[in-house]
C-alpha atoms as a PDB file:
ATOM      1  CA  UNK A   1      13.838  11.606  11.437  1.00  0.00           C
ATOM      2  CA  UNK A   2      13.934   7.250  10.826  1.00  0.00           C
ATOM      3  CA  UNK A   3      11.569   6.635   8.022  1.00  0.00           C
ATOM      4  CA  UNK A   4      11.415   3.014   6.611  1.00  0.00           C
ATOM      5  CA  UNK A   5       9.569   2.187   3.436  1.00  0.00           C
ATOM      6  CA  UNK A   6       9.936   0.017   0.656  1.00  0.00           C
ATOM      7  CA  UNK A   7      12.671  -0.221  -2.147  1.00  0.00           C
ATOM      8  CA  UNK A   8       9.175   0.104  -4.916  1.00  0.00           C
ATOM      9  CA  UNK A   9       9.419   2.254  -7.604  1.00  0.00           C
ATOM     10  CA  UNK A  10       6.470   4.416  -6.539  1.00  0.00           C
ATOM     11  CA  UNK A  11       8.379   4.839  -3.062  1.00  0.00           C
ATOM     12  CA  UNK A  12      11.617   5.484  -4.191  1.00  0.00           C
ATOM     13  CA  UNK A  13      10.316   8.326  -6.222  1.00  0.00           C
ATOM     14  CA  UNK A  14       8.106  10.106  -3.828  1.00  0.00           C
ATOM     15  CA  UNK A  15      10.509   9.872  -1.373  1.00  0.00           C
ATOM     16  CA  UNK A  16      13.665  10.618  -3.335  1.00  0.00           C
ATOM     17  CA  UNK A  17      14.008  14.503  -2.606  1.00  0.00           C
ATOM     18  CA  UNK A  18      13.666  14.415   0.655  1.00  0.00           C
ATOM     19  CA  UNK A  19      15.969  11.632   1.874  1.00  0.00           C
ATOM     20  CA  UNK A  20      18.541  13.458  -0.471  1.00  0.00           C
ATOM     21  CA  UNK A  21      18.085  16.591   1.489  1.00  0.00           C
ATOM     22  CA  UNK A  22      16.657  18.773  -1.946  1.00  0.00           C
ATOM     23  CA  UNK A  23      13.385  19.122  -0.234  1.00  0.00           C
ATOM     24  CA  UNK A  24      13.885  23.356   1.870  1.00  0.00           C
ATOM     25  CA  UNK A  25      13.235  23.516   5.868  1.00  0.00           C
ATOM     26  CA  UNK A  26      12.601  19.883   5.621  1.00  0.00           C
ATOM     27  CA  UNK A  27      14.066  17.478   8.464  1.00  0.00           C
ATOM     28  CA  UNK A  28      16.819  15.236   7.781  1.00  0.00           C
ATOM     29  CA  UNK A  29      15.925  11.338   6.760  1.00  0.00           C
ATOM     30  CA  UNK A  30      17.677   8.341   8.009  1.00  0.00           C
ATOM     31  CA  UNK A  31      16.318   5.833   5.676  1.00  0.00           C
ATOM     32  CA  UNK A  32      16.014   2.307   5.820  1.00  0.00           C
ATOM     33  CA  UNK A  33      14.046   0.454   3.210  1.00  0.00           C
ATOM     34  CA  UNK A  34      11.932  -2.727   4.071  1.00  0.00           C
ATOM     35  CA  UNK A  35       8.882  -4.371   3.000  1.00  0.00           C
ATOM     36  CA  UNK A  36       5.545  -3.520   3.499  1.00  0.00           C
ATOM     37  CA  UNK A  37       4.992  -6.304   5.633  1.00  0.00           C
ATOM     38  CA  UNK A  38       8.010  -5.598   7.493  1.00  0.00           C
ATOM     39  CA  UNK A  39       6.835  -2.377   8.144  1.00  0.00           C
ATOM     40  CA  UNK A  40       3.436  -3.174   9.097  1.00  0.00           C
ATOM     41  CA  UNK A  41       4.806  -5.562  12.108  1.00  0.00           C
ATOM     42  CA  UNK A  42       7.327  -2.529  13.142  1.00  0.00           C
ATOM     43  CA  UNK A  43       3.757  -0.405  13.033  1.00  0.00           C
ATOM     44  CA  UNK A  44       2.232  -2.288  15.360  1.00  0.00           C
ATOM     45  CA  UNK A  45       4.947  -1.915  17.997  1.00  0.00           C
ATOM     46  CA  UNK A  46       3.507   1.103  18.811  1.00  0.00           C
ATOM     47  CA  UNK A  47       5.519   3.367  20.897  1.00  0.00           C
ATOM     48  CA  UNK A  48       8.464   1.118  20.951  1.00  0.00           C
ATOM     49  CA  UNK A  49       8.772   0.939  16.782  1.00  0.00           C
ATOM     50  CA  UNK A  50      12.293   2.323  15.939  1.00  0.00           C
ATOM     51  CA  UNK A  51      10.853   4.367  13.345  1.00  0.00           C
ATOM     52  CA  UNK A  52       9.456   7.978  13.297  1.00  0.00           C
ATOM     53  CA  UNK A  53       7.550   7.919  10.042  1.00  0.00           C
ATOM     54  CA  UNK A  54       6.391   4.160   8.548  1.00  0.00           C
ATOM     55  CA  UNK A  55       5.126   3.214   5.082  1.00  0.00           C
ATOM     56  CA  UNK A  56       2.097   0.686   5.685  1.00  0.00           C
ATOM     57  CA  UNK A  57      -0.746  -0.845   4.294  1.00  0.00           C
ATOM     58  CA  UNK A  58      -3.897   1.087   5.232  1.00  0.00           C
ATOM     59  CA  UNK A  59      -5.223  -2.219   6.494  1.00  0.00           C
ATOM     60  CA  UNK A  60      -2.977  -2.347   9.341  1.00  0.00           C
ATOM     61  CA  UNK A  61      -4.528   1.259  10.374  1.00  0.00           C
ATOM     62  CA  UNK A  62      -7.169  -0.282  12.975  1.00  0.00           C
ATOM     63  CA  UNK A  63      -4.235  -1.578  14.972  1.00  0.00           C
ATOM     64  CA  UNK A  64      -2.199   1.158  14.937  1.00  0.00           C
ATOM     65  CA  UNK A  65      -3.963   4.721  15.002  1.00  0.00           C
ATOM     66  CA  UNK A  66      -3.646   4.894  18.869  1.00  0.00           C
ATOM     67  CA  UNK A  67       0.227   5.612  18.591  1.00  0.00           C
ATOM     68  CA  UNK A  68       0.495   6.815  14.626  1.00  0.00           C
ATOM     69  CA  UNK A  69      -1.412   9.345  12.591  1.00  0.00           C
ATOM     70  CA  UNK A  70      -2.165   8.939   9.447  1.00  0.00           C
ATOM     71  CA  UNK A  71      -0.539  11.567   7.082  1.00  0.00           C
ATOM     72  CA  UNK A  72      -2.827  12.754   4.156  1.00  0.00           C
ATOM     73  CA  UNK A  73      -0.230  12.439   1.767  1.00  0.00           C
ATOM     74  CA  UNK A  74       2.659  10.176   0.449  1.00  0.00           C
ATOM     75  CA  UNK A  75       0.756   7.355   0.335  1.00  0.00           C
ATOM     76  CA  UNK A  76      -0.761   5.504  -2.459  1.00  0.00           C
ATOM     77  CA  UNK A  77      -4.290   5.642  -3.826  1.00  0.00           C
ATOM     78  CA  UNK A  78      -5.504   4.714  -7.441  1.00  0.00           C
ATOM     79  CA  UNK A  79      -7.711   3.245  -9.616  1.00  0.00           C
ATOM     80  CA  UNK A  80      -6.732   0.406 -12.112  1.00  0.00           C
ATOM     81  CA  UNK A  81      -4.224  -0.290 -10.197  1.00  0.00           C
ATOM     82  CA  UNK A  82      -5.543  -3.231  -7.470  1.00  0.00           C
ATOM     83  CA  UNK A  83      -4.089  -6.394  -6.761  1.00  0.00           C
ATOM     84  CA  UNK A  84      -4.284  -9.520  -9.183  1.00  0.00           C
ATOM     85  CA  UNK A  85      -5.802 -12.750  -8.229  1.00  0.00           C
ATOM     86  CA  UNK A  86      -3.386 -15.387 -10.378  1.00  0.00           C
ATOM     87  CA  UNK A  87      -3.412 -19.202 -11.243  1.00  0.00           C
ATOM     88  CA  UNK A  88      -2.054 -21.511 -13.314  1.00  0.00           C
ATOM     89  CA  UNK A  89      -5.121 -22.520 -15.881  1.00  0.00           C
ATOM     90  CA  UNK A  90      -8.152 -19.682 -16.223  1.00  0.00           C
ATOM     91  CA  UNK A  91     -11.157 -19.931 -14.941  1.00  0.00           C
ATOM     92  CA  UNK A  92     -10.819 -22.352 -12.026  1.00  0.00           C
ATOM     93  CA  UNK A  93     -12.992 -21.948  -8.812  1.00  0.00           C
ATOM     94  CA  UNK A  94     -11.134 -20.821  -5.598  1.00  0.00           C
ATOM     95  CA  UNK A  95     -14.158 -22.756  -3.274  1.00  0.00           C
ATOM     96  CA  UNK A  96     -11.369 -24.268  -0.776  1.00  0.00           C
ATOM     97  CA  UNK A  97      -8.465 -24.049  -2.986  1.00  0.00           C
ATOM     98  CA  UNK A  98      -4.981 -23.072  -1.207  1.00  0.00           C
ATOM     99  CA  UNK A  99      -4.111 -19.410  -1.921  1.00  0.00           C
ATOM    100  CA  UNK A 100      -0.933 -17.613  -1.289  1.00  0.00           C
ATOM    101  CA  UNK A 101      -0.913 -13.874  -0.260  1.00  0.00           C
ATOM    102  CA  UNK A 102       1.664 -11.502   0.588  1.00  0.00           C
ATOM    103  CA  UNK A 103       0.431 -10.603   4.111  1.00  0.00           C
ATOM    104  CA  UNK A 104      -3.002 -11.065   6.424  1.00  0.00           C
ATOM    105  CA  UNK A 105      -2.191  -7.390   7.244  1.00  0.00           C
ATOM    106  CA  UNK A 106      -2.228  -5.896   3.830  1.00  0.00           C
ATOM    107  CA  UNK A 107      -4.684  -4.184   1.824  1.00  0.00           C
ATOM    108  CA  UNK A 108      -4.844  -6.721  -0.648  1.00  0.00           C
ATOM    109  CA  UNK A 109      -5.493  -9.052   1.406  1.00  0.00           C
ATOM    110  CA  UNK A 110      -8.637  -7.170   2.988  1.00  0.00           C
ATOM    111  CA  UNK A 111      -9.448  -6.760  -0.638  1.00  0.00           C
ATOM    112  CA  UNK A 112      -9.242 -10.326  -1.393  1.00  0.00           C
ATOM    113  CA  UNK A 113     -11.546 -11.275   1.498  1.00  0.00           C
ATOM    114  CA  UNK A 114     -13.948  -8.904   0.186  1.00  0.00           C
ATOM    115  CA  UNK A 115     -14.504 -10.290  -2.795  1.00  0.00           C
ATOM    116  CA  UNK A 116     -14.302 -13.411  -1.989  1.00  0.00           C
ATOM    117  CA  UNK A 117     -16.929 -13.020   0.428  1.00  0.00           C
ATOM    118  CA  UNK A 118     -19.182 -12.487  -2.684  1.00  0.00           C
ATOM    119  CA  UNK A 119     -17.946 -13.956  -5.597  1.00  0.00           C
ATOM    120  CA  UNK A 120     -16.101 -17.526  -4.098  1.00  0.00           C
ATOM    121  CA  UNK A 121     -19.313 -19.967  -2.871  1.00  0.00           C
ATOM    122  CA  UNK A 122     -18.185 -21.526   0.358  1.00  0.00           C
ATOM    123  CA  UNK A 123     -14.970 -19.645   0.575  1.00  0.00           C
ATOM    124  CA  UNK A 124     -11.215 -20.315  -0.083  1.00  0.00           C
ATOM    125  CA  UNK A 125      -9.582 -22.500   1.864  1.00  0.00           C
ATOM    126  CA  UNK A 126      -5.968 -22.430   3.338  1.00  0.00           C
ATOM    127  CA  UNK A 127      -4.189 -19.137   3.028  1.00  0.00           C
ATOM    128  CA  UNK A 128      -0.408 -19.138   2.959  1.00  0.00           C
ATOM    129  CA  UNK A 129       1.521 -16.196   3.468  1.00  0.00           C
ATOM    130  CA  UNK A 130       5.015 -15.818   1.075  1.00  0.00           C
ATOM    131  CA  UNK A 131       6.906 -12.990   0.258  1.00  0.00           C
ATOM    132  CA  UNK A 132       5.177 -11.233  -2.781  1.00  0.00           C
ATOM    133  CA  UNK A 133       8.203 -12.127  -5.219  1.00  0.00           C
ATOM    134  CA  UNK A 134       7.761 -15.829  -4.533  1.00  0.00           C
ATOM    135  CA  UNK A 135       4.000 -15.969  -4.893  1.00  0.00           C
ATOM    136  CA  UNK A 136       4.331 -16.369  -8.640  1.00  0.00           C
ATOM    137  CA  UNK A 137       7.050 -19.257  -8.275  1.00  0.00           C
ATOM    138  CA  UNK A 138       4.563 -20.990  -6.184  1.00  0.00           C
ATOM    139  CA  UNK A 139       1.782 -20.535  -8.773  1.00  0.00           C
ATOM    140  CA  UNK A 140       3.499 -21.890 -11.305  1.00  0.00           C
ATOM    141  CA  UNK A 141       5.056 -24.740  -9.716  1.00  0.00           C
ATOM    142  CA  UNK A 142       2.071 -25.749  -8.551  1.00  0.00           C
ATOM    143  CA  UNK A 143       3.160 -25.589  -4.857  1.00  0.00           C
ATOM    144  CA  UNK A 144      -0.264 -23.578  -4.333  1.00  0.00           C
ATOM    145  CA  UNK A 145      -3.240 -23.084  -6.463  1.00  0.00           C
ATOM    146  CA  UNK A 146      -3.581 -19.017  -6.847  1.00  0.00           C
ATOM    147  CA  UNK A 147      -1.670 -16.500  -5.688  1.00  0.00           C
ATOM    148  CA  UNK A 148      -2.850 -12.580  -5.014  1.00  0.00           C
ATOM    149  CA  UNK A 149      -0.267 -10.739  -6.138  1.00  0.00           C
ATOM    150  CA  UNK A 150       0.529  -6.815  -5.994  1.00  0.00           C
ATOM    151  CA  UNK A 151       3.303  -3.762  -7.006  1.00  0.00           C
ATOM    152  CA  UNK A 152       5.045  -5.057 -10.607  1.00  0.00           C
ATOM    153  CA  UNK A 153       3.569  -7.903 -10.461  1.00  0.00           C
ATOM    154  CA  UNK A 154       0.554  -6.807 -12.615  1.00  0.00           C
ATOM    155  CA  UNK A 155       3.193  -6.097 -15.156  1.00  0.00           C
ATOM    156  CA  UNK A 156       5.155  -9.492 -15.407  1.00  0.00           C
ATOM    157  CA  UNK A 157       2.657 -12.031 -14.215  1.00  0.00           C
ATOM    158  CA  UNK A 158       2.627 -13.487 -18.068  1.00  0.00           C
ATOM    159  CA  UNK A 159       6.232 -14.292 -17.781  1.00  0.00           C
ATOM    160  CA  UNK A 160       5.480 -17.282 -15.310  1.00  0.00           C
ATOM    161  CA  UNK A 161       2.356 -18.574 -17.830  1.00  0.00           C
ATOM    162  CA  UNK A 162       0.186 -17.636 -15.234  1.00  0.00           C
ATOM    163  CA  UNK A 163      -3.879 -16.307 -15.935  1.00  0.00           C
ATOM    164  CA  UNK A 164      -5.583 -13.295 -14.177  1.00  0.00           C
ATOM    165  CA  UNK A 165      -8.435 -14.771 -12.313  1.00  0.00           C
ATOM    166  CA  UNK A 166      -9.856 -11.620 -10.740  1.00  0.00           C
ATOM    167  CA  UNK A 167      -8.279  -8.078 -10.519  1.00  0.00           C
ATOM    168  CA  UNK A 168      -9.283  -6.832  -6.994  1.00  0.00           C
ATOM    169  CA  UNK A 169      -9.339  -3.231  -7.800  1.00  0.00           C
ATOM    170  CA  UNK A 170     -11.435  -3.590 -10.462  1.00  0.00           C
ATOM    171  CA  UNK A 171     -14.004  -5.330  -8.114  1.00  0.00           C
ATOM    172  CA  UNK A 172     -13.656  -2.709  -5.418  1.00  0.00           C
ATOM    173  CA  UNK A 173     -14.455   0.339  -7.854  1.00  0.00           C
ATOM    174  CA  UNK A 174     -17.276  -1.388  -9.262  1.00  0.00           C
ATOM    175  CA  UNK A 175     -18.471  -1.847  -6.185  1.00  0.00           C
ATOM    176  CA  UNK A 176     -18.017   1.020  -4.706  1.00  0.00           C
ATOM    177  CA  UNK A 177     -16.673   4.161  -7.290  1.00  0.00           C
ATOM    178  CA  UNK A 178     -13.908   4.573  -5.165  1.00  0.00           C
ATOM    179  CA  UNK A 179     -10.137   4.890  -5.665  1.00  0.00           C
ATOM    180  CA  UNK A 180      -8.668   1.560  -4.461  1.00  0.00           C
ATOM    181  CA  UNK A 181      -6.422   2.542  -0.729  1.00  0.00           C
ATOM    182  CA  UNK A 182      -3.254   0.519  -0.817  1.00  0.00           C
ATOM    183  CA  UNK A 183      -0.402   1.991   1.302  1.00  0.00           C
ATOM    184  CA  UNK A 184      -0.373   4.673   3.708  1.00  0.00           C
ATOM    185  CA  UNK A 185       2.158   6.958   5.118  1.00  0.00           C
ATOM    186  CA  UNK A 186       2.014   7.104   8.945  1.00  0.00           C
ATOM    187  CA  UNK A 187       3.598   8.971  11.883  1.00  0.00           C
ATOM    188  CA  UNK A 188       4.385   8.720  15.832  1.00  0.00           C
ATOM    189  CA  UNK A 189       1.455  10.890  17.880  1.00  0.00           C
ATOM    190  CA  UNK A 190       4.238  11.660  20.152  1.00  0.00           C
ATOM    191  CA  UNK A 191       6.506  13.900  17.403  1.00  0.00           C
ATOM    192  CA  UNK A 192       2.912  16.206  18.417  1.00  0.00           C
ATOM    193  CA  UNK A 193       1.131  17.951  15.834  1.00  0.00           C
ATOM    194  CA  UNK A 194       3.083  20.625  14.629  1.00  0.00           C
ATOM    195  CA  UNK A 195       5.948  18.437  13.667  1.00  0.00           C
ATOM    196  CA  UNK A 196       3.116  16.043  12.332  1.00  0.00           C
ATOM    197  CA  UNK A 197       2.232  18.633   9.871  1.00  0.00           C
ATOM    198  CA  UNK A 198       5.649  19.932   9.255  1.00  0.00           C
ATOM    199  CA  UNK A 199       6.459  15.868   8.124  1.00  0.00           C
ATOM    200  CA  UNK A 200       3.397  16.434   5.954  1.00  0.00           C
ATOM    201  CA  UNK A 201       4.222  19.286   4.273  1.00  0.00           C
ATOM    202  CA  UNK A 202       7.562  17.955   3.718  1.00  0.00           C
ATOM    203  CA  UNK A 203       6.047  14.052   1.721  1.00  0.00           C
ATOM    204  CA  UNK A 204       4.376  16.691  -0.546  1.00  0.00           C
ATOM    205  CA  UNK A 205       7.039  18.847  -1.139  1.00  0.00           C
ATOM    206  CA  UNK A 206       8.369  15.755  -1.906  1.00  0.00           C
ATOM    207  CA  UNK A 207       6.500  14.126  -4.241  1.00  0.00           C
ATOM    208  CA  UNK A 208       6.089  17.724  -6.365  1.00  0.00           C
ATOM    209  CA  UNK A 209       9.513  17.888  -6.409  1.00  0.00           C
ATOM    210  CA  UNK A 210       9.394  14.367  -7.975  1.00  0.00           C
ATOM    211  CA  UNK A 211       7.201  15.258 -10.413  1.00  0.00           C
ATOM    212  CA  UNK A 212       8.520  18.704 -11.477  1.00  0.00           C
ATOM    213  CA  UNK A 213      11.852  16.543 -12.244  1.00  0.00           C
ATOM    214  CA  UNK A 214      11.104  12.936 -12.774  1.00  0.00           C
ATOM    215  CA  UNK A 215      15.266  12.380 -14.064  1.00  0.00           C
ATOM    216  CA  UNK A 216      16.647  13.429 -10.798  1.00  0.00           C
ATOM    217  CA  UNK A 217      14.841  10.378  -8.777  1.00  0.00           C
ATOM    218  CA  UNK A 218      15.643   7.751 -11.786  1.00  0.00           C
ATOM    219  CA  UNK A 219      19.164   6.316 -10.400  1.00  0.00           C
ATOM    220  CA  UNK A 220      17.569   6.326  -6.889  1.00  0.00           C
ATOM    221  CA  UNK A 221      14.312   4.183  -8.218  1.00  0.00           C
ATOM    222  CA  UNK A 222      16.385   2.008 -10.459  1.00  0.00           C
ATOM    223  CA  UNK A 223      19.143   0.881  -7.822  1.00  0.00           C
ATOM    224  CA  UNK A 224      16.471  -0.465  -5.530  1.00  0.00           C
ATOM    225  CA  UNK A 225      13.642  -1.468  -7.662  1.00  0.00           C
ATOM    226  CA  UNK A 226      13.391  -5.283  -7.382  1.00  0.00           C
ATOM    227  CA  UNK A 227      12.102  -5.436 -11.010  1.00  0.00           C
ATOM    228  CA  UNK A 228      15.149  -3.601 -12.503  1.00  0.00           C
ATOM    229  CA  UNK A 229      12.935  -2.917 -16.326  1.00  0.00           C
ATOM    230  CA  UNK A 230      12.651   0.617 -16.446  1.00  0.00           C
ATOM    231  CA  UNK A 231       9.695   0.317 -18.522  1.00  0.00           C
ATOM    232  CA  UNK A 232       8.342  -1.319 -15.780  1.00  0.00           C
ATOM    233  CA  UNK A 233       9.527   0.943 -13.438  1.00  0.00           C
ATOM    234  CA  UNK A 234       7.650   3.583 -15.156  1.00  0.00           C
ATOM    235  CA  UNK A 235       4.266   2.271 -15.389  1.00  0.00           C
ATOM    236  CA  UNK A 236       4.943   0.787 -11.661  1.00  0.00           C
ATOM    237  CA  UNK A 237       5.224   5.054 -10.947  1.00  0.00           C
ATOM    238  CA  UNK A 238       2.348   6.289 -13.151  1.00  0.00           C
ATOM    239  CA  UNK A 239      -0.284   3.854 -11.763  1.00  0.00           C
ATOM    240  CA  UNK A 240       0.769   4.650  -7.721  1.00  0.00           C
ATOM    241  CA  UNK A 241       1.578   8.079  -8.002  1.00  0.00           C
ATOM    242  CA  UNK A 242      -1.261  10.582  -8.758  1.00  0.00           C
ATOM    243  CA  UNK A 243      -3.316  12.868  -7.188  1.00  0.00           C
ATOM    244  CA  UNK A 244      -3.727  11.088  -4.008  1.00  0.00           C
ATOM    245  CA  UNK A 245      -0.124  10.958  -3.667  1.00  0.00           C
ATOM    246  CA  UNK A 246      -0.324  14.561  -3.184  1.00  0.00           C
ATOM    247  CA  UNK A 247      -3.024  14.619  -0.860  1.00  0.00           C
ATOM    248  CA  UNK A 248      -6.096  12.120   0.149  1.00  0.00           C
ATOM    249  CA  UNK A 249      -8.813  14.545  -0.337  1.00  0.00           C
ATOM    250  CA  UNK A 250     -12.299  13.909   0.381  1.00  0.00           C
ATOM    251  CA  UNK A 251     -12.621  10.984  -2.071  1.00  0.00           C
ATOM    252  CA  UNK A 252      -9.166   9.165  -0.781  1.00  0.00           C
ATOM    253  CA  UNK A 253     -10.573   9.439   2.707  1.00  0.00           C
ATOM    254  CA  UNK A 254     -14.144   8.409   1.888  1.00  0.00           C
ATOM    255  CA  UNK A 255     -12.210   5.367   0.189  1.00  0.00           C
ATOM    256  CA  UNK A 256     -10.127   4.203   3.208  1.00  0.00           C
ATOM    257  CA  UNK A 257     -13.093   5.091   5.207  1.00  0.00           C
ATOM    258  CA  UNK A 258     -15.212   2.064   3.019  1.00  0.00           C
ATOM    259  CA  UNK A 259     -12.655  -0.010   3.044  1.00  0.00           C
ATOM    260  CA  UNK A 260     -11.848  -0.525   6.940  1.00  0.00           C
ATOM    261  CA  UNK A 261     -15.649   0.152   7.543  1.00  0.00           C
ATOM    262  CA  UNK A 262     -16.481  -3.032   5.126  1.00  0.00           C
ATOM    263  CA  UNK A 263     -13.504  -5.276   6.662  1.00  0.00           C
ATOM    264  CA  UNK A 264     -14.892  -4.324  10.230  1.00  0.00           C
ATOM    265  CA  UNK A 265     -18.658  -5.668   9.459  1.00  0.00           C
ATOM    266  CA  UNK A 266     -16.946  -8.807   8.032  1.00  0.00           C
ATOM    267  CA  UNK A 267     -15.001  -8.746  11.444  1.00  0.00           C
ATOM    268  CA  UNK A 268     -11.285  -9.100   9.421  1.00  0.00           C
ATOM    269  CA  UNK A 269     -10.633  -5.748  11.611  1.00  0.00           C
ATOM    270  CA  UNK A 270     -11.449  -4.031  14.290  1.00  0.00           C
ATOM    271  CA  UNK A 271     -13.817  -0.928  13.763  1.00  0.00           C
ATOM    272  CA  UNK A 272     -12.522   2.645  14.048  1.00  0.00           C
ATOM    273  CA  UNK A 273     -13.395   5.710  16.035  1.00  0.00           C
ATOM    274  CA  UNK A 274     -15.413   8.784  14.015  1.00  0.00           C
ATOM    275  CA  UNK A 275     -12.019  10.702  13.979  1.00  0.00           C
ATOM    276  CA  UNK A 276      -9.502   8.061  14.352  1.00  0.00           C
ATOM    277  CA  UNK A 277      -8.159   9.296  10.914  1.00  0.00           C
ATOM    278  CA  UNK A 278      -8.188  13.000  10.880  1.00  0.00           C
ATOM    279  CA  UNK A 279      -4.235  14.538  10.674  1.00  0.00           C
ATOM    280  CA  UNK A 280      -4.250  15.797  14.061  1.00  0.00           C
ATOM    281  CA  UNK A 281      -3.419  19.387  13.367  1.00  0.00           C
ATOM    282  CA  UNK A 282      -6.920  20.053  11.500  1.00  0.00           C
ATOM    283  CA  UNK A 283     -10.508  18.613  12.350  1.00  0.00           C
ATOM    284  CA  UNK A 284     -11.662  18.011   8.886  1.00  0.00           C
ATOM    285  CA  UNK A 285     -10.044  15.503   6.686  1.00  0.00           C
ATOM    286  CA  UNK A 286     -10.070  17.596   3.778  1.00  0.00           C
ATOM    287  CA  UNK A 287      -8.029  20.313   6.262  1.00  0.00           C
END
């Protein structure tokens, strides 16, 4: 089974047992690790994406639920743990200041246009998309005038003398009193759904595994995490693993439900079907 998802430490660990073949009856992984952007492009291939199973932002869902299902687990749900709105002196204004983000197809960014939407009079103006680990460099140089940043980032921001403007998540549970939906685990409609929930039961046998034996994964998460601190690594794990990890519930699927409902009024996506994100082996999301 081709999986791709990123080298992150909250990745990396959920995913550990199973692409080292300690996860029973599960099938085989042929991993290749990418960023999320990366994978979010591949995603909306559709049919002709390499990949059997995809790590994505849940903001690239609207595009892509005609050819991938949305597995209720793997993914990663939370709350204080949103993306970061950065510059270089506090306090400034954003009203048509240059911002970079890491994608126009992530969650952070639908995040980010929320907000903005209500707390940034007459809007932002240019958005430049960089890869996440040069968004801070650009800060701080001055090359743009805030940056929305995400994973380790929250963690190491202070290093580049930069300021938290906003915190994203924060906004978004105050808002709304929902968990904040960030990436998503998705898989082919084609594999058909009893290999669609097989793939599911396998992520959480996964990620329990991880948890029953947190050691086991820690060579696997250091040697690709692109902040190498394991202190880092560690907080990187406890805020984006959790509960949700296991499985979305009704609260992780109300939350995604909000979140691609609100973008879709502001017209940043296009609006979903009733059951567009129901695993296709059950008709209730909490099945």
């Amino acid at each position: 089974m081709r999986i791709a998802y990123s080298p992150c430490p909250n990745d990396t660990f959920v995913f550990h047992a199973w692409a080292h073949g300690l996860v029973p009856g599960a099938p085989p992984l042929a991993v290749t690790l990418a960023d999320i952007d990366v994978t979010n492009g591949l995603a909306e291939q559709g049919e002709r994406c390499p990949f059997d199973v995809l790590k994505v932002s849940y903001a690239v869902l609207p595009w892509v639920l005609e050819d991938f299902a949305l597995l209720p687990c793997g993914g990663a749900l939370g709350r204080g743990c949103g993306p970061l709105v950065l510059t270089r002196e506090p306090g400034i204004s954003l009203t048509g200041r240059t911002v970079a983000v890491p994608s126009e197809r992530s969650t952070a960014y639908l995040l980010f246009r929320l907000w903005a939407a209500q707390e940034v009079p007459g809007d932002v103006g240019e958005i430049v998309v960089l890869p996440f680990h040069e968004i801070m460099p650009a800060v701080r140089d001055g090359r743009v005038d805030a940056g929305l940043v995400i994973h380790e980032a929250r963690f190491t921001y202070q290093r580049f003398g930069l300021h938290e403007l906003a915190d994203m998540g924060e906004h978004w549970e105050q808002t709304t009193g929902l968990p904040i939906p960030l990436g998503a685990i998705i898989a082919k409609r084609s594999l058909g759904a009893e290999r669609l929930a097989a793939l599911a039961d396998a992520a959480r046998a996964s990620v329990r595994l991880a948890w029953d034996d947190p050691r086991a994964s820690a060579e696997y998460v250091r040697e690709n995490a692109q902040e190498l601190d394991r202190a880092v690594a560690e907080q990187h794990i406890g805020l984006y693993v959790n509960e949700f990890t296991a499985d979305l519930g009704e609260s992780g699927y109300a939350a995604v439900r909000g979140l691609l409902t609100r973008a879709a009024a502001e017209g940043l996506v296009p609006p979903l079907g009733p059951d567009a994100l129901l695993p296709p082996w059950t008709t209730t999301a909490s099945g």
